[in-house]
C-alpha atoms as a PDB file:
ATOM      1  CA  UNK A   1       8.858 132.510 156.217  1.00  0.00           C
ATOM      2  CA  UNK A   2       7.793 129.051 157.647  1.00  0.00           C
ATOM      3  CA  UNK A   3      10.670 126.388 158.052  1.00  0.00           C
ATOM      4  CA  UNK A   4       8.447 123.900 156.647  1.00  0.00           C
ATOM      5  CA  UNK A   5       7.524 125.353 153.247  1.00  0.00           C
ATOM      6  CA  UNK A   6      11.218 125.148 151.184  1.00  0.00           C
ATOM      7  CA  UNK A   7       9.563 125.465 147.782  1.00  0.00           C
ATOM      8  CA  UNK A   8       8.514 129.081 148.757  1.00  0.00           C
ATOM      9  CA  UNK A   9      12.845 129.732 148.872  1.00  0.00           C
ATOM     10  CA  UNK A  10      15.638 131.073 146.558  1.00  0.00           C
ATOM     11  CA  UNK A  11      19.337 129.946 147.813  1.00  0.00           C
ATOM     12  CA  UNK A  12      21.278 132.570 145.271  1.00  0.00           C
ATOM     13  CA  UNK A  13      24.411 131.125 144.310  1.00  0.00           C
ATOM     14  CA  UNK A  14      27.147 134.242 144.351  1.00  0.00           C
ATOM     15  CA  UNK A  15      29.162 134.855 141.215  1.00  0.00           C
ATOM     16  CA  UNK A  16      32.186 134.146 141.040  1.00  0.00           C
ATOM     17  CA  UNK A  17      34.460 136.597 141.833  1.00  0.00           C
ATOM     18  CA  UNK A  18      36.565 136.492 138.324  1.00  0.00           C
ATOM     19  CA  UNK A  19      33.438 137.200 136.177  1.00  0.00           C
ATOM     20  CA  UNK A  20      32.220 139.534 138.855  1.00  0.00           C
ATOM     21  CA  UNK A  21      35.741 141.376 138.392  1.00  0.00           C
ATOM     22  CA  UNK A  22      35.071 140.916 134.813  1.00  0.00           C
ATOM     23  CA  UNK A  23      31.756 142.567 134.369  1.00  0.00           C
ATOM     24  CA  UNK A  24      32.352 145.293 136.332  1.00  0.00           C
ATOM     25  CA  UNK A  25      35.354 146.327 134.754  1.00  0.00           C
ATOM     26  CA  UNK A  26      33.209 145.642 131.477  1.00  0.00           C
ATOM     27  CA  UNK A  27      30.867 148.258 132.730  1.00  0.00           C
ATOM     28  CA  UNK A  28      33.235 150.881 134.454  1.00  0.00           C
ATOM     29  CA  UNK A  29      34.769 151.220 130.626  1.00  0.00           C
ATOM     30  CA  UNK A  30      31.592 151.587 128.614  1.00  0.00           C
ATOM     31  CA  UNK A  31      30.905 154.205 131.393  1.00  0.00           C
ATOM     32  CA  UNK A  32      34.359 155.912 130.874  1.00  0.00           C
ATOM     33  CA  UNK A  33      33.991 155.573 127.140  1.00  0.00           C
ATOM     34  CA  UNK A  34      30.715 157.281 127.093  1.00  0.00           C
ATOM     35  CA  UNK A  35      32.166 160.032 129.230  1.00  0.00           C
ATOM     36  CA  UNK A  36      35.236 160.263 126.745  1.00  0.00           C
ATOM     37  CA  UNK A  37      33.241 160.725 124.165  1.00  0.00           C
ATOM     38  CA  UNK A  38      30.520 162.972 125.447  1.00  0.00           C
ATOM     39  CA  UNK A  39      33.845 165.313 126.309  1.00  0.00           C
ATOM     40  CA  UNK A  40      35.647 165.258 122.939  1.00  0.00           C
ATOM     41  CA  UNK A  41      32.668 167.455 121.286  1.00  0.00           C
ATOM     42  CA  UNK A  42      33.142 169.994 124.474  1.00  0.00           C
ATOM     43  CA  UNK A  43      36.955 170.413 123.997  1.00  0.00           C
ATOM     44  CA  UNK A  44      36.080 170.924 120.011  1.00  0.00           C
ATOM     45  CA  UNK A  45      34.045 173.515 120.632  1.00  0.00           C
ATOM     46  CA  UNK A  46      35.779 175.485 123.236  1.00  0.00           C
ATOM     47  CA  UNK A  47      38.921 175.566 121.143  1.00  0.00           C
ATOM     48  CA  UNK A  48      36.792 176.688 118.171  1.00  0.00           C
ATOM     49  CA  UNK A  49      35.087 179.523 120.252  1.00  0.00           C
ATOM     50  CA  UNK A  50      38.166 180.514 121.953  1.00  0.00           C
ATOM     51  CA  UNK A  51      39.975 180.549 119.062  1.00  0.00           C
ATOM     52  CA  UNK A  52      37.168 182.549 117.095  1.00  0.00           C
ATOM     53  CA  UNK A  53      37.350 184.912 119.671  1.00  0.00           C
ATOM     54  CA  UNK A  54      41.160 185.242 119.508  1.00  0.00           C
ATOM     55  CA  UNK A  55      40.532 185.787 115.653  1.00  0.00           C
ATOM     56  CA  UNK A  56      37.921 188.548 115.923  1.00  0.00           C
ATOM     57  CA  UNK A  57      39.815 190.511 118.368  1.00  0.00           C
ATOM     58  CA  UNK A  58      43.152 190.085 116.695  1.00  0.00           C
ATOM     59  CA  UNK A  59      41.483 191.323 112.995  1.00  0.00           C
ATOM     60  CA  UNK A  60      44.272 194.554 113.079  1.00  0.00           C
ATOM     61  CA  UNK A  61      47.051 191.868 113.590  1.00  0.00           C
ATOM     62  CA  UNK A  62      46.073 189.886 110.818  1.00  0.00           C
ATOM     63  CA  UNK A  63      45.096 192.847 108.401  1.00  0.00           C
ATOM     64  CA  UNK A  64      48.458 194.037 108.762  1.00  0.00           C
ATOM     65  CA  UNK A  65      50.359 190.778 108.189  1.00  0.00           C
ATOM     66  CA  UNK A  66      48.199 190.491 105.559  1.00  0.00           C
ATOM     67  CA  UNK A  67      49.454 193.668 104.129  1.00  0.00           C
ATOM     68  CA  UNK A  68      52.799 193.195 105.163  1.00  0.00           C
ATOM     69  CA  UNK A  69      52.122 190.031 102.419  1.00  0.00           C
ATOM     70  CA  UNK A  70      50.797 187.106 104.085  1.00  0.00           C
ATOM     71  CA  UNK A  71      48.735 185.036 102.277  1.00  0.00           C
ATOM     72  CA  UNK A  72      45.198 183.596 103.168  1.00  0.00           C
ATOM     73  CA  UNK A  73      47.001 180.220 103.777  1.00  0.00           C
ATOM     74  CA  UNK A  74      49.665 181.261 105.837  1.00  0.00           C
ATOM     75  CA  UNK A  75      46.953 183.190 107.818  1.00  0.00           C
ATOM     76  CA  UNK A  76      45.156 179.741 108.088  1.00  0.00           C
ATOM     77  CA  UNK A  77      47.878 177.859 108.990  1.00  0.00           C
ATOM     78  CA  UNK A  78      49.276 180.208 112.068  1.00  0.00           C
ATOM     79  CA  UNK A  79      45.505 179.771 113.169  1.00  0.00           C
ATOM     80  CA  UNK A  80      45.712 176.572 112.651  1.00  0.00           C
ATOM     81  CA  UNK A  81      49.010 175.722 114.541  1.00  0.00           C
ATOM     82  CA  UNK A  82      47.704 177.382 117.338  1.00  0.00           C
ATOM     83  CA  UNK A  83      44.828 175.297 117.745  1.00  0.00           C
ATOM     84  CA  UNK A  84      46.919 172.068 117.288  1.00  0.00           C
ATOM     85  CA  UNK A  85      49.019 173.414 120.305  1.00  0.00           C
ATOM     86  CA  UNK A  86      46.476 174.286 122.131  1.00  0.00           C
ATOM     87  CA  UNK A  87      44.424 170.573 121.386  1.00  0.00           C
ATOM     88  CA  UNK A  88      48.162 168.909 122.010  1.00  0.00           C
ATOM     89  CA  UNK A  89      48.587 170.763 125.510  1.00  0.00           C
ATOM     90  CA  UNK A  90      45.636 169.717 126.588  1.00  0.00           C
ATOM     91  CA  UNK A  91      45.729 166.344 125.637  1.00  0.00           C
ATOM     92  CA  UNK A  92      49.015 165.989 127.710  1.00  0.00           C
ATOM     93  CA  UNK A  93      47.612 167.881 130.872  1.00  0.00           C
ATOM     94  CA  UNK A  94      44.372 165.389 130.565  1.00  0.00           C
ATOM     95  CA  UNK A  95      46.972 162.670 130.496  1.00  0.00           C
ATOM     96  CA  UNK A  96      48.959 163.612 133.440  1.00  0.00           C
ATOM     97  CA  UNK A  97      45.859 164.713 135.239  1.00  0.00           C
ATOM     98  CA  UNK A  98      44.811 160.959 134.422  1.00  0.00           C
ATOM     99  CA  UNK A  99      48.008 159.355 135.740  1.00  0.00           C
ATOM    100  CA  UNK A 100      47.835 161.643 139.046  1.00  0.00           C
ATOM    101  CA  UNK A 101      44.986 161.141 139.803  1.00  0.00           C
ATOM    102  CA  UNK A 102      44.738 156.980 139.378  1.00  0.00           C
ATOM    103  CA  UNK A 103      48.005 157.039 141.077  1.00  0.00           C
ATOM    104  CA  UNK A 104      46.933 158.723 143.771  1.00  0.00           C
ATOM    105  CA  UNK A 105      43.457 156.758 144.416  1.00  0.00           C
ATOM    106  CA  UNK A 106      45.969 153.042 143.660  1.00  0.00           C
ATOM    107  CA  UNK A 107      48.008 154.184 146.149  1.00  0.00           C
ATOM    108  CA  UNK A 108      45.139 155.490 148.726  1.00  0.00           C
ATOM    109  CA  UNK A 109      43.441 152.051 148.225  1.00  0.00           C
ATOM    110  CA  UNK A 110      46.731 149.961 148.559  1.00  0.00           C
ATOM    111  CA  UNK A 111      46.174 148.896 144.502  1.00  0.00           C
ATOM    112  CA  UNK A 112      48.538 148.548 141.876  1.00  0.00           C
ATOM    113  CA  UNK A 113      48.004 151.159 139.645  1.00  0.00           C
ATOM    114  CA  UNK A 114      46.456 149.995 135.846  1.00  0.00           C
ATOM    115  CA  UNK A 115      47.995 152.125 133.176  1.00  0.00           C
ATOM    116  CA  UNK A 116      48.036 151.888 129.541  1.00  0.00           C
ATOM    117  CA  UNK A 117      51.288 153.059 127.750  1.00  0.00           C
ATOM    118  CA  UNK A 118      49.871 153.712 124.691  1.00  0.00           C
ATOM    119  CA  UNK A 119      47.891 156.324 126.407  1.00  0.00           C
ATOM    120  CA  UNK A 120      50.894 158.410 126.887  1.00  0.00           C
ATOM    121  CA  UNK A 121      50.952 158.525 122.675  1.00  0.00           C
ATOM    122  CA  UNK A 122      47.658 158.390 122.414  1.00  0.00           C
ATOM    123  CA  UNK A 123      46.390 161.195 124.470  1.00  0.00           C
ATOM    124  CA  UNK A 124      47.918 163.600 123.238  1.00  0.00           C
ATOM    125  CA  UNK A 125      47.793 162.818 119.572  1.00  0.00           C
ATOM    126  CA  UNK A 126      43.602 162.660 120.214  1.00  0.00           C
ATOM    127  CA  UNK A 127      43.963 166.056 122.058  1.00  0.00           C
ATOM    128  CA  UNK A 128      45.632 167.276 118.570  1.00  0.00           C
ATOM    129  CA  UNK A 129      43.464 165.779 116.398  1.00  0.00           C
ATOM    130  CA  UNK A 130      40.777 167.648 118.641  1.00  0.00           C
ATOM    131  CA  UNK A 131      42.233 171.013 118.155  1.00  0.00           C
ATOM    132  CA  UNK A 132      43.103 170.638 114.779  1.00  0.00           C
ATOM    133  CA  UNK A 133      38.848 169.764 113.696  1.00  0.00           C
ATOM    134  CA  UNK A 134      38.423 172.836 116.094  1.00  0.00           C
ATOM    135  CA  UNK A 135      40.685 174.962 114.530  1.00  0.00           C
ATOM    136  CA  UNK A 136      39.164 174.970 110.776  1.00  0.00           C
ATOM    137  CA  UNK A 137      36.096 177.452 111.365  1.00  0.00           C
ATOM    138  CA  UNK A 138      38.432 179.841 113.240  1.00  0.00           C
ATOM    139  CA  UNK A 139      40.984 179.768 110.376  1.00  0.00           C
ATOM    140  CA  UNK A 140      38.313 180.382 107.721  1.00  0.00           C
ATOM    141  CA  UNK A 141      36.929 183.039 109.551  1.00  0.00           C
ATOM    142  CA  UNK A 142      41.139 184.457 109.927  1.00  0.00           C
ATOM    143  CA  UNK A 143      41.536 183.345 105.971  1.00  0.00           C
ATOM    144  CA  UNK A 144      38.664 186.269 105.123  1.00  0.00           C
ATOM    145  CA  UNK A 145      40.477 189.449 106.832  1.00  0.00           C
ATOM    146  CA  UNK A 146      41.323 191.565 104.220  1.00  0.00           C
ATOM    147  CA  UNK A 147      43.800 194.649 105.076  1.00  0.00           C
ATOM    148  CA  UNK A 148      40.985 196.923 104.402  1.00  0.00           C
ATOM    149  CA  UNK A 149      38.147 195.350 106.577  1.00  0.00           C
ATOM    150  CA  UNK A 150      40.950 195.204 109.511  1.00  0.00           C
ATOM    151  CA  UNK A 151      41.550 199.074 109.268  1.00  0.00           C
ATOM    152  CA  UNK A 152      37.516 199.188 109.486  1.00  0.00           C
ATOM    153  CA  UNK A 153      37.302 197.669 112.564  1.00  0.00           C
ATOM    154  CA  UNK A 154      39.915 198.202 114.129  1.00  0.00           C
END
């Protein structure tokens, strides 16, 4: 560059550092809310196939409760209270993995750690929810053992 030809240079003024903070904390939670919800879909259908394979292997278990005189519901609904357990336990392992984890990196990098209490509700209520969406296709599939089709297979 030649000292005598100014119009031929940018001076960049640097942001300042509250709307720097600002936007990229704006864009570290879009990123973190894409990732949440590219991960919600995974959990829902590992609980469903875990669960369907539970189901499919446990077909003499249910045959006989279903002969023992268990209804299709009550079938259903043991299916689906496993599911919800499983969706809730995971919700409040993600949730403590969470709060480890950003309490350990605050506390490597001398920060105060940033945690939402409703998170602690929160979490595990979506990790419920989760299981419970995950659960219906494996209960269906538990609702349709008959007594007779267990003996078959099993």
């Amino acid at each position: 560059m030649a000292p005598y030809s100014a119009d031929r240079v940018d001076a960049l003024v640097p942001p300042e550092p509250d709307a720097l903070r600002a936007r990229v904390e704006g864009s570290l939670s879009a990123l973190l809310s894409v990732l949440e919800l590219a991960a919600l879909p995974i959990g829902v259908l590992s609980i469903c196939a875990v669960t369907s394979l539970s189901v499919s292997q446990r077909r003499p278990e249910i045959g006989l409760r279903r002969a023992l005189g268990f209804g299709r519901l009550q079938i259903g609904g043991l299916i689906m209270i496993e599911c919800v357990t499983l969706g809730l336990l995971g919700g409040l392992l993600g949730m403590s993995a969470g709060v480890l984890v950003t309490g350990v990196v605050a506390a490597v990098r001398q920060w105060a750690p940033v945690i939402s209490p409703s998170l602690v509700i929160v979490a595990p209520l979506a990790g419920a929810g989760v299981g419970a969406v995950a659960g219906v296709l494996p209960a269906i599939l538990a609702m349709r053992v008959t007594p007779l089709s267990a003996l078959r297979s099993g």
